[in-house]
C-alpha atoms as a PDB file:
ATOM      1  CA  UNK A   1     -17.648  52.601 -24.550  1.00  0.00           C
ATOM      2  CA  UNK A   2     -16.003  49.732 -27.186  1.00  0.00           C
ATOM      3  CA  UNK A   3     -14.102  47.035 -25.620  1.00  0.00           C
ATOM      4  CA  UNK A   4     -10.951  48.031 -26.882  1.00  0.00           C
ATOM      5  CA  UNK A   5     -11.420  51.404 -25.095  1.00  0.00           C
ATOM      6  CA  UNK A   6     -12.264  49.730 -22.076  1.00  0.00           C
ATOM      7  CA  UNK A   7      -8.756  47.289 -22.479  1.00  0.00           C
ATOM      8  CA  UNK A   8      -6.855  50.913 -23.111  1.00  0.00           C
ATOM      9  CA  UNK A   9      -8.730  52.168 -19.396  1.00  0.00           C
ATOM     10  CA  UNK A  10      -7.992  49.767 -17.798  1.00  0.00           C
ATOM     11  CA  UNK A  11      -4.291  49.603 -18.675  1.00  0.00           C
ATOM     12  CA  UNK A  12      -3.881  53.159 -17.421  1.00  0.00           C
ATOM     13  CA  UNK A  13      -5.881  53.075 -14.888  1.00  0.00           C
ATOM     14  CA  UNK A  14      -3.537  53.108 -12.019  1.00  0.00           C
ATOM     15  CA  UNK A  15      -6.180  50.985  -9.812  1.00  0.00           C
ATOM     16  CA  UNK A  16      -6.324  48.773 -12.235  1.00  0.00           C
ATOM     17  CA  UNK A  17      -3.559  45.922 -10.434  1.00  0.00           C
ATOM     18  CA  UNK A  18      -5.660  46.961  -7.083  1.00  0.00           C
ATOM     19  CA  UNK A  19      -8.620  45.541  -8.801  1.00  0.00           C
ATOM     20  CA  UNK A  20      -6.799  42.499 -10.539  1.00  0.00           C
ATOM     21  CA  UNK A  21      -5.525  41.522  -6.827  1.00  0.00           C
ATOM     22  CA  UNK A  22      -9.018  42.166  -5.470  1.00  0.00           C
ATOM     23  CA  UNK A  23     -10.281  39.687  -7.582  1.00  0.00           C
ATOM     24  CA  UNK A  24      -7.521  37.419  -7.128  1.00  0.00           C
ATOM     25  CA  UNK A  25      -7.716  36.823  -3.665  1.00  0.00           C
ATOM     26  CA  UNK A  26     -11.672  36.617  -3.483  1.00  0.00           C
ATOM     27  CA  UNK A  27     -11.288  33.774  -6.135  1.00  0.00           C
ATOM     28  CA  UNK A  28     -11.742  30.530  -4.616  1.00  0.00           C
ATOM     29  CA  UNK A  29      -9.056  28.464  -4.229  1.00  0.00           C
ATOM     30  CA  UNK A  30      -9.242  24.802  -5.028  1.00  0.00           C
ATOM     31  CA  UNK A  31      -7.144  22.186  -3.226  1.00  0.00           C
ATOM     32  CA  UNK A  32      -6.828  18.656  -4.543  1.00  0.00           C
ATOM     33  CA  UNK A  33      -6.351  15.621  -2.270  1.00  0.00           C
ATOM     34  CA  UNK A  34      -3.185  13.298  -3.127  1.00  0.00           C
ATOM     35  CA  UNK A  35      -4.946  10.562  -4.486  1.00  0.00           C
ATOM     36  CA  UNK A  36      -7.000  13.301  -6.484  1.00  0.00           C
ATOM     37  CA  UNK A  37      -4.341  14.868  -8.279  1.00  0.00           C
ATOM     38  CA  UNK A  38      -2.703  11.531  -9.194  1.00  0.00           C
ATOM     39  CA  UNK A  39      -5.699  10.566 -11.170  1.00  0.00           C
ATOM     40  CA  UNK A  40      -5.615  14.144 -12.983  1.00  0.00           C
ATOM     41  CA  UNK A  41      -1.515  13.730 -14.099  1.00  0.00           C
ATOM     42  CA  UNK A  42      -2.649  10.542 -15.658  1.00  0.00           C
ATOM     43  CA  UNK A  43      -5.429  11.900 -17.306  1.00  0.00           C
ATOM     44  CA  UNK A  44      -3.299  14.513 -18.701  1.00  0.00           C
ATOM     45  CA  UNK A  45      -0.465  11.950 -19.619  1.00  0.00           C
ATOM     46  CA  UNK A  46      -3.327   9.692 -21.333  1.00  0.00           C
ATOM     47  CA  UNK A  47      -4.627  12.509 -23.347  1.00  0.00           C
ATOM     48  CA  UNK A  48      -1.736  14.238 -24.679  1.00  0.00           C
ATOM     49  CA  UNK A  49      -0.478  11.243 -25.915  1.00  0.00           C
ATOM     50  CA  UNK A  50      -4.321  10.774 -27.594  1.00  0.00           C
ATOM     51  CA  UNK A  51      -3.812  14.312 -29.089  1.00  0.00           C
ATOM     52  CA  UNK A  52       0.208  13.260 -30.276  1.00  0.00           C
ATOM     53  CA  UNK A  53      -1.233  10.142 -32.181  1.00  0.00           C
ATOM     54  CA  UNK A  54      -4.134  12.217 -33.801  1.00  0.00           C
ATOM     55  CA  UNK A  55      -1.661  14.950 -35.384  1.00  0.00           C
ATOM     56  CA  UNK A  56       0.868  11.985 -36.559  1.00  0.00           C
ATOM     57  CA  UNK A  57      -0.465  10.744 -40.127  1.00  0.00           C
ATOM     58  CA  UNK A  58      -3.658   9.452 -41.034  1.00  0.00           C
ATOM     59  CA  UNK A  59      -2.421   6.195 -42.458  1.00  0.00           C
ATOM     60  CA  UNK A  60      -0.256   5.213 -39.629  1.00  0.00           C
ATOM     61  CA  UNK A  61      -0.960   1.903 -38.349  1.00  0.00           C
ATOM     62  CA  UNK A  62      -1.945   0.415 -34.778  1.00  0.00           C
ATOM     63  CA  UNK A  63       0.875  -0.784 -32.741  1.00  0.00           C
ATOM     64  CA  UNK A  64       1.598  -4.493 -33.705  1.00  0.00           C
ATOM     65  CA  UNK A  65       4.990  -4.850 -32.357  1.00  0.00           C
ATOM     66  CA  UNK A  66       6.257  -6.227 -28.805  1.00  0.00           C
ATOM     67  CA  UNK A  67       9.382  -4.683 -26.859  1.00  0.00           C
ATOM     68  CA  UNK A  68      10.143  -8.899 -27.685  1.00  0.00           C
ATOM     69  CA  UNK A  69      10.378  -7.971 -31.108  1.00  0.00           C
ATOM     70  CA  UNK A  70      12.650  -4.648 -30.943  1.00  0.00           C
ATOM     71  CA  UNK A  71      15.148  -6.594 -28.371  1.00  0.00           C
ATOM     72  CA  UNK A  72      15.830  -9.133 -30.912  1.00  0.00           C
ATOM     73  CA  UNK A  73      18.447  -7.508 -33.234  1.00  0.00           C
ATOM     74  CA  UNK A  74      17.028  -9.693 -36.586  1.00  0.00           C
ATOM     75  CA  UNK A  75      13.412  -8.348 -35.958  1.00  0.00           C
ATOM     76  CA  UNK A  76      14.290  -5.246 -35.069  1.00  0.00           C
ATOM     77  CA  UNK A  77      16.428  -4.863 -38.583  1.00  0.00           C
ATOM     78  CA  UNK A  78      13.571  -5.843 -40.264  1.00  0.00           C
ATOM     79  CA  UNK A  79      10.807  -3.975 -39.138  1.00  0.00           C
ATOM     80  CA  UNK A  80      13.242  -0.484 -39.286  1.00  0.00           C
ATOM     81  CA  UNK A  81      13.629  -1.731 -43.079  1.00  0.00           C
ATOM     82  CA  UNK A  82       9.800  -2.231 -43.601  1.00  0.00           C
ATOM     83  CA  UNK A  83       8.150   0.394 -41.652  1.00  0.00           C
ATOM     84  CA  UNK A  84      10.637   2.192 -39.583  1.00  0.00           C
ATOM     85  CA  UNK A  85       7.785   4.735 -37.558  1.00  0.00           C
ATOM     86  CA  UNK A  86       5.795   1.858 -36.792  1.00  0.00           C
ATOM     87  CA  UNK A  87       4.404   1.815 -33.026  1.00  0.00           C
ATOM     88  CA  UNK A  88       5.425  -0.491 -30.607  1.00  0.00           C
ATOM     89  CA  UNK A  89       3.347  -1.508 -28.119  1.00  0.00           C
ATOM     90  CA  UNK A  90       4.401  -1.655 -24.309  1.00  0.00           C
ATOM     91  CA  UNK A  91       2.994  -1.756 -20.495  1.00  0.00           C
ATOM     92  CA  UNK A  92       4.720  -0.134 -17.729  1.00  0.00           C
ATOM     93  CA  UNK A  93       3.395  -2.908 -15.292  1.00  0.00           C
ATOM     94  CA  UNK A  94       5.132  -6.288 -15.829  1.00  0.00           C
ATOM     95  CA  UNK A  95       3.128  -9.500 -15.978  1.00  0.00           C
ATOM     96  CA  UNK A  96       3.020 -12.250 -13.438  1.00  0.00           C
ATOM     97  CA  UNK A  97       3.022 -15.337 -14.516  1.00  0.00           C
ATOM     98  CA  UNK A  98       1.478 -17.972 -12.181  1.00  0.00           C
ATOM     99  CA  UNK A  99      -0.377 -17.043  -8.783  1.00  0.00           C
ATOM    100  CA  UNK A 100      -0.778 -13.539  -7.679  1.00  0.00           C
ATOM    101  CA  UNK A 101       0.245 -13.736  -4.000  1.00  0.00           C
ATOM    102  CA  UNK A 102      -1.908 -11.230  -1.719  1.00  0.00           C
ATOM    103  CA  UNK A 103       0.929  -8.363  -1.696  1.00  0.00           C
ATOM    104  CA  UNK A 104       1.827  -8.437  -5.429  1.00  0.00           C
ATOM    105  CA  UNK A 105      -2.133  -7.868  -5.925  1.00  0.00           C
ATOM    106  CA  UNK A 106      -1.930  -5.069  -3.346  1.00  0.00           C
ATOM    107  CA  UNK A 107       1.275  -3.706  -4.705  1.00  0.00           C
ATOM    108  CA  UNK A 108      -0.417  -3.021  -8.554  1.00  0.00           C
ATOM    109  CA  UNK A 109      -2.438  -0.657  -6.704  1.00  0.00           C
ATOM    110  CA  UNK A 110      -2.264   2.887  -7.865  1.00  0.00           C
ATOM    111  CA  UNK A 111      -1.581   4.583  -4.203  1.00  0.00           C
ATOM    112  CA  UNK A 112       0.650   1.622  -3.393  1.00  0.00           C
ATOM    113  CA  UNK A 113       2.674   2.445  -6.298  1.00  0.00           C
ATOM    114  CA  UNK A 114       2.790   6.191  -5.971  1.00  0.00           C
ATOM    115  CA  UNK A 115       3.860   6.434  -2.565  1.00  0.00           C
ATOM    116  CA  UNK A 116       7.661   6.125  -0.858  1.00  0.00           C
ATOM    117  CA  UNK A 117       6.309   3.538   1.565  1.00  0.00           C
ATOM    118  CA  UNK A 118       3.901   0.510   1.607  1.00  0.00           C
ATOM    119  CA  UNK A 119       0.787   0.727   3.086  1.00  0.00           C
ATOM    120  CA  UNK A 120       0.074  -0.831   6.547  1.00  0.00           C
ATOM    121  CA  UNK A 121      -1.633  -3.974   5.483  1.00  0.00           C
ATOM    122  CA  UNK A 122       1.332  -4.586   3.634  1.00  0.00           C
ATOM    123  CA  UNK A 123       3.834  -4.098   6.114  1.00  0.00           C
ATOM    124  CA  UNK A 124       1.531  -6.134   8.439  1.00  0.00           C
ATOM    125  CA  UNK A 125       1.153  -9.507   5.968  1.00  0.00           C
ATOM    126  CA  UNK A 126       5.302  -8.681   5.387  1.00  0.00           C
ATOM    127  CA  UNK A 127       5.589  -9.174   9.518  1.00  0.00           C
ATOM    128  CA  UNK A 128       3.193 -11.744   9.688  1.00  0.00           C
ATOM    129  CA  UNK A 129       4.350 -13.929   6.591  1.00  0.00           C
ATOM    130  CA  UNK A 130       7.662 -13.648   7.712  1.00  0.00           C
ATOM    131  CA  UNK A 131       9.726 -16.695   9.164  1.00  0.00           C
ATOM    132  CA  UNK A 132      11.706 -15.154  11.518  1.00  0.00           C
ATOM    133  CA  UNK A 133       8.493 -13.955  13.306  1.00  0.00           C
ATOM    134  CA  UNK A 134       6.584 -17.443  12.355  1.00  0.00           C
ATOM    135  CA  UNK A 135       9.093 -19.153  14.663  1.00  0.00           C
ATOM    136  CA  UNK A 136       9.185 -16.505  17.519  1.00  0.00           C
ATOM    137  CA  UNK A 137       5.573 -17.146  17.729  1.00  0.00           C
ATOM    138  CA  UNK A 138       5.511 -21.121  17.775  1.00  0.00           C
ATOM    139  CA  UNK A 139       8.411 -20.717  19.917  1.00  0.00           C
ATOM    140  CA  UNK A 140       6.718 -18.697  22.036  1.00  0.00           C
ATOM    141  CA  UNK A 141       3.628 -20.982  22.463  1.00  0.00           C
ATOM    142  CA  UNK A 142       5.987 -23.433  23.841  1.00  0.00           C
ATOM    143  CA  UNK A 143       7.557 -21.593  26.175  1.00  0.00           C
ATOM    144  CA  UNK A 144       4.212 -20.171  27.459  1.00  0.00           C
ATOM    145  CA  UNK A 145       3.164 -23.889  27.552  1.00  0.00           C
ATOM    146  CA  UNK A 146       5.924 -24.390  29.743  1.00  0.00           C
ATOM    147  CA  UNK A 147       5.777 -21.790  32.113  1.00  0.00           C
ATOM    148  CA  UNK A 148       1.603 -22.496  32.416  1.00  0.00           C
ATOM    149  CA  UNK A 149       2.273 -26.059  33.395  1.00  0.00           C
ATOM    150  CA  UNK A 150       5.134 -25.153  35.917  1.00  0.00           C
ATOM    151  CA  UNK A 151       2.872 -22.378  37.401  1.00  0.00           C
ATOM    152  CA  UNK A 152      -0.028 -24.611  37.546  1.00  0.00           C
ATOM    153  CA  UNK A 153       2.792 -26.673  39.838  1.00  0.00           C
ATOM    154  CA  UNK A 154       4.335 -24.268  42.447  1.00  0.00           C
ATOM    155  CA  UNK A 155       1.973 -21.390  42.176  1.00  0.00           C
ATOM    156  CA  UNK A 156       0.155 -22.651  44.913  1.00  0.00           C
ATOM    157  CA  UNK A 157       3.173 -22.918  47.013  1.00  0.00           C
ATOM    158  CA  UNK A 158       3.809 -20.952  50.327  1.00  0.00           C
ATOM    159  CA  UNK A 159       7.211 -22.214  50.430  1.00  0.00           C
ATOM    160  CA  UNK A 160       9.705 -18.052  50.376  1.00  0.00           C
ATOM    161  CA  UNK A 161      11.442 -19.399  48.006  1.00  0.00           C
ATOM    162  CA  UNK A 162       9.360 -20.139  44.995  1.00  0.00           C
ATOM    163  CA  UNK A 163       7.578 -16.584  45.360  1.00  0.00           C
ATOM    164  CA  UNK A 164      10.008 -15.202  43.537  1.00  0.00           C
ATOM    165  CA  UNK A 165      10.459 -17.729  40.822  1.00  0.00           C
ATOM    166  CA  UNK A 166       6.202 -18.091  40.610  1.00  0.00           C
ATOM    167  CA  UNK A 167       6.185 -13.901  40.362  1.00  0.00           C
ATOM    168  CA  UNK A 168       8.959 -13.868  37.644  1.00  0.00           C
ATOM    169  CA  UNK A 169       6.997 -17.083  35.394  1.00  0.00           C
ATOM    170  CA  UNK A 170       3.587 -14.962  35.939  1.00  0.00           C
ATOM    171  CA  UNK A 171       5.223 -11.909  34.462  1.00  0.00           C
ATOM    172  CA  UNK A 172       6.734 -14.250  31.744  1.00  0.00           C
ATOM    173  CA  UNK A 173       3.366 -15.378  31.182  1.00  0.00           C
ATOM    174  CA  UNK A 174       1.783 -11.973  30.952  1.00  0.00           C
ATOM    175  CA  UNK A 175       4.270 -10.782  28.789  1.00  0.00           C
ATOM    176  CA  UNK A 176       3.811 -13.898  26.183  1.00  0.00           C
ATOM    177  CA  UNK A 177      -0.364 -13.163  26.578  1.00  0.00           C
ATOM    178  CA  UNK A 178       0.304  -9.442  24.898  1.00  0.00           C
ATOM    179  CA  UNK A 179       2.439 -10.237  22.486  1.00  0.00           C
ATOM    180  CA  UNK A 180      -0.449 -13.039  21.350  1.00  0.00           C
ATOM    181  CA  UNK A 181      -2.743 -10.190  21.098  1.00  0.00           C
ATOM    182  CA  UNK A 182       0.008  -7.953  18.862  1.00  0.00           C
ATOM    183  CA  UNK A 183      -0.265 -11.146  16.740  1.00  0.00           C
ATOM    184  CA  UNK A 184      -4.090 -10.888  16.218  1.00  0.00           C
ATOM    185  CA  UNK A 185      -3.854  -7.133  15.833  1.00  0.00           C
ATOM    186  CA  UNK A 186      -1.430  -7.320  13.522  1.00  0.00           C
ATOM    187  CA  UNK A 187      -3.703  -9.934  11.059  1.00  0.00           C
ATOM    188  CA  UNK A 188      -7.010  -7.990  11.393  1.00  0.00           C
ATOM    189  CA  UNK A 189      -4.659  -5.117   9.714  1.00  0.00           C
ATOM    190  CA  UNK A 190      -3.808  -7.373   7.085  1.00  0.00           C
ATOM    191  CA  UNK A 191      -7.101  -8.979   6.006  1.00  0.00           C
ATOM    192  CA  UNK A 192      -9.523  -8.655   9.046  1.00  0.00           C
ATOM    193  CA  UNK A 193     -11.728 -10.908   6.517  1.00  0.00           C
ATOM    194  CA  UNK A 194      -9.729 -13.245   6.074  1.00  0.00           C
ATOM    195  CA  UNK A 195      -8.586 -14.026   9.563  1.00  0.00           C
ATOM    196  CA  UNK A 196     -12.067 -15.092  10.688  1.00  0.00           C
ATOM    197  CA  UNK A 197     -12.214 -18.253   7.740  1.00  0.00           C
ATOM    198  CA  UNK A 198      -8.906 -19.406   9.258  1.00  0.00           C
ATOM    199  CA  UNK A 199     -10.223 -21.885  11.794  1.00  0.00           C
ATOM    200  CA  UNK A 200      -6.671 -22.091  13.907  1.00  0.00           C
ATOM    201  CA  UNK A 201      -6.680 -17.794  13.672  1.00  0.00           C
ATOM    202  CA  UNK A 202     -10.472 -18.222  15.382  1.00  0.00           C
ATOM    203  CA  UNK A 203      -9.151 -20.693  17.715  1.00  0.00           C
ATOM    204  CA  UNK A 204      -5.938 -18.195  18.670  1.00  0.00           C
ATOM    205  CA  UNK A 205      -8.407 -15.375  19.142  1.00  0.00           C
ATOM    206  CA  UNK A 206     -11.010 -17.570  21.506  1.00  0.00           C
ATOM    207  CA  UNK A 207      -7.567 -18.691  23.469  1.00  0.00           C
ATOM    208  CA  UNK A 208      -6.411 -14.828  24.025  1.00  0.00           C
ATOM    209  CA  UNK A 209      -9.909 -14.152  25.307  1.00  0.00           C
ATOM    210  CA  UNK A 210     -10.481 -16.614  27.877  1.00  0.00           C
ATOM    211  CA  UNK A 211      -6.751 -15.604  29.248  1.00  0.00           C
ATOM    212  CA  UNK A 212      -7.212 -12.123  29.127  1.00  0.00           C
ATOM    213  CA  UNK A 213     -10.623 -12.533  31.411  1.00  0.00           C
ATOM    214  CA  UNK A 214      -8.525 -13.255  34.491  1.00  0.00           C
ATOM    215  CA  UNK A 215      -6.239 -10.874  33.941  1.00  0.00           C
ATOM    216  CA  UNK A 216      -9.046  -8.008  33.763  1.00  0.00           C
END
């Protein structure tokens, strides 16, 4: 039996969508992660717009123009006069002039710029880096300084009523001893690395140690 004839059987065959659905369902089906099917959109983008330069003219030249160049009203009027289809060349990513700080390097990253919300290292350096929690922490270290050498004073004491007063500065105390170690958890999410060629982080995390000892 020809092809054809085969085509015409099949299209009167009234099992003939049975079998199509057969097949359909024991096809495999092939699921992409996100990060997966981000790279395949931009490989699509990249080479259509390959295939849209190769069908525009032979002769057409390479882009040589700047958006610089088009915002400027006398360049722009004289490039439309000498070649008005010429290309312009442009990136979608702006450039940094000077030092790339630690989040604008993390922030060029695809997945960082393809998702609603940051990343947790980057929330972590934002919490970290911040001044508002800079100052909470120095001003806790002073207050914990505080209540250590105060505790170091009465908590010996027998007298009724400084029990109270030792019980509320050893809570204090505790409380100021986990909040140290949300500081050091918080850096190792940022840059674990980078914490441990910090001398004063390595000095923090030896401090938190020895006081968390007792404690356990």
């Amino acid at each position: 039996m020809c092809s054809y004839c085969y085509a015409l059987q099949e299209k009167r065959s009234p099992h003939s969508g049975e079998r199509k659905n057969v097949k359909a369902k024991n096809r495999p089906v092939e699921f992409l992660t996100s990060y997966a099917e981000r790279f395949r959109m931009r490989l699509i983008r990249d080479f259509r717009l390959l295939e849209n330069v190769n069908e525009m003219e032979q002769g057409l030249e390479a882009p040589k123009y700047h958006p610089n160049d088009i915002e400027n009203e006398h360049c722009r009027n004289r490039i439309l006069s000498e070649n008005p289809y010429a290309l312009v060349k442009f990136s979608p990513i702006s450039k940094l002039t000077g030092i790339v700080s630690k989040q604008e390097r993390r922030w060029k990253r695809i997945k960082c710029r393809e998702t609603a919300y940051p990343p947790l290292d980057m929330w972590a350096n934002w919490v970290v880096e911040s001044n508002p929690f800079q100052n909470f922490m120095l001003v806790l270290i002073l207050v914990n300084a505080v209540l250590l050498v105060v505790d170091a004073e009465i908590g010996e004491s027998t007298d009724p009523q400084l029990i109270n007063v030792v019980r509320i500065i050893r809570t204090c105390d505790y409380c100021c001893l986990w909040i140290f170690v949300i500081e050091i958890v918080l850096k190792w999410i940022d840059d674990f690395k980078t914490f441990w060629k910090n001398v004063w982080n390595e000095l923090d995390f030896y401090i938190t140690i020895v006081s968390i000892l007792p404690e356990v």
